[in-house]
Protein backbone atom coordinates (compact mmCIF):
# COMPACT_ATOMS: atom_id res chain seq x y z
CA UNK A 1 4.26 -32.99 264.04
CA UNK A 2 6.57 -36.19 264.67
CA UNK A 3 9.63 -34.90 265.02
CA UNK A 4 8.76 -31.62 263.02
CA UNK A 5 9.17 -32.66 259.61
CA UNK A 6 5.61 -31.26 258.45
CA UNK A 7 3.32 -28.45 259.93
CA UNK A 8 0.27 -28.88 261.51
CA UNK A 9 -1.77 -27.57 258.49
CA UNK A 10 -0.09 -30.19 256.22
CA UNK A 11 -2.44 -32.66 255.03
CA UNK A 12 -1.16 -36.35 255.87
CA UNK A 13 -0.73 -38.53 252.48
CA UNK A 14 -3.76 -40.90 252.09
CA UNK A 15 -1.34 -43.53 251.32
CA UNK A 16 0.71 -44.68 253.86
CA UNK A 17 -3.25 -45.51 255.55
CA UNK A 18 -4.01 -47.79 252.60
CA UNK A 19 -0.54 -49.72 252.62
CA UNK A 20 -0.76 -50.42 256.56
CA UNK A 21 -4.66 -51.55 256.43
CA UNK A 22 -3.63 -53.95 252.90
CA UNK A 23 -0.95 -54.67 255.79
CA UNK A 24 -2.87 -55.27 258.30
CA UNK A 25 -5.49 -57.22 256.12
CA UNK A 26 -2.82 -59.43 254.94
CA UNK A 27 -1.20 -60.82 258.43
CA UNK A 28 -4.32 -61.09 260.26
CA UNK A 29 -8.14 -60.30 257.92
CA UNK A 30 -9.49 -63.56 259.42
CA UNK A 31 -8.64 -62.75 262.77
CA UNK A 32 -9.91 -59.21 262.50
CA UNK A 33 -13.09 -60.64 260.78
CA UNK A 34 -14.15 -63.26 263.57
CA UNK A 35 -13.69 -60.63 266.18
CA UNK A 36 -15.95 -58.17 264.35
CA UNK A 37 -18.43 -60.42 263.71
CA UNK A 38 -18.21 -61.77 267.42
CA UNK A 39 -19.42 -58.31 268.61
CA UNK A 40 -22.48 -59.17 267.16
CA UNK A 41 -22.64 -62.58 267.62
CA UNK A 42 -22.63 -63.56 264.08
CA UNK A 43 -20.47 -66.25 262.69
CA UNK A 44 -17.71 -66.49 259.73
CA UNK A 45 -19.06 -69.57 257.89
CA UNK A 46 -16.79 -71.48 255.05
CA UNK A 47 -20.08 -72.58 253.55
CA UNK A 48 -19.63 -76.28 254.44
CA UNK A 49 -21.50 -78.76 256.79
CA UNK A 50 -19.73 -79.78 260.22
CA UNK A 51 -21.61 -83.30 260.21
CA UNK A 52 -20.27 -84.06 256.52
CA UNK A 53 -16.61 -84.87 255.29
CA UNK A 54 -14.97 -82.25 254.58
CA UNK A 55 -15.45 -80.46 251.52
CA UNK A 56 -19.05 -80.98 251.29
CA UNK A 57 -21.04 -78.38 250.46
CA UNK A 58 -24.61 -77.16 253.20
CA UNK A 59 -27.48 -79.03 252.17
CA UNK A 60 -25.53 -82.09 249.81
């Protein structure tokens, strides 16, 4: 395949796929997260009220 260092019947190493998405979760999950979520027009709550100082938990 790339640059014909393994056949086409060679199975690709599982891996290499886990490293890049722990990569890929590291440098941008929350970005990755919002977006999903957008699709369905959900939100990515941090479990504390707007209207409140900061820190303060919904519903105190």
């Amino acid at each position: 395949m790339a640059f014909g260092l393994i056949s086409r019947r060679q199975p690709i190493p599982f891996g290499p796929f886990l490293a890049l998405g722990a990569l890929l979760t590291l440098l941008w999950g929350q970005v990755l997260i919002e977006a999903y979520l957008a699709l369905f027009s959900l939100s990515w709550g941090d479990g504390v009220n707007p209207d409140s100082s900061p820190g303060t938990p919904v519903g105190a």
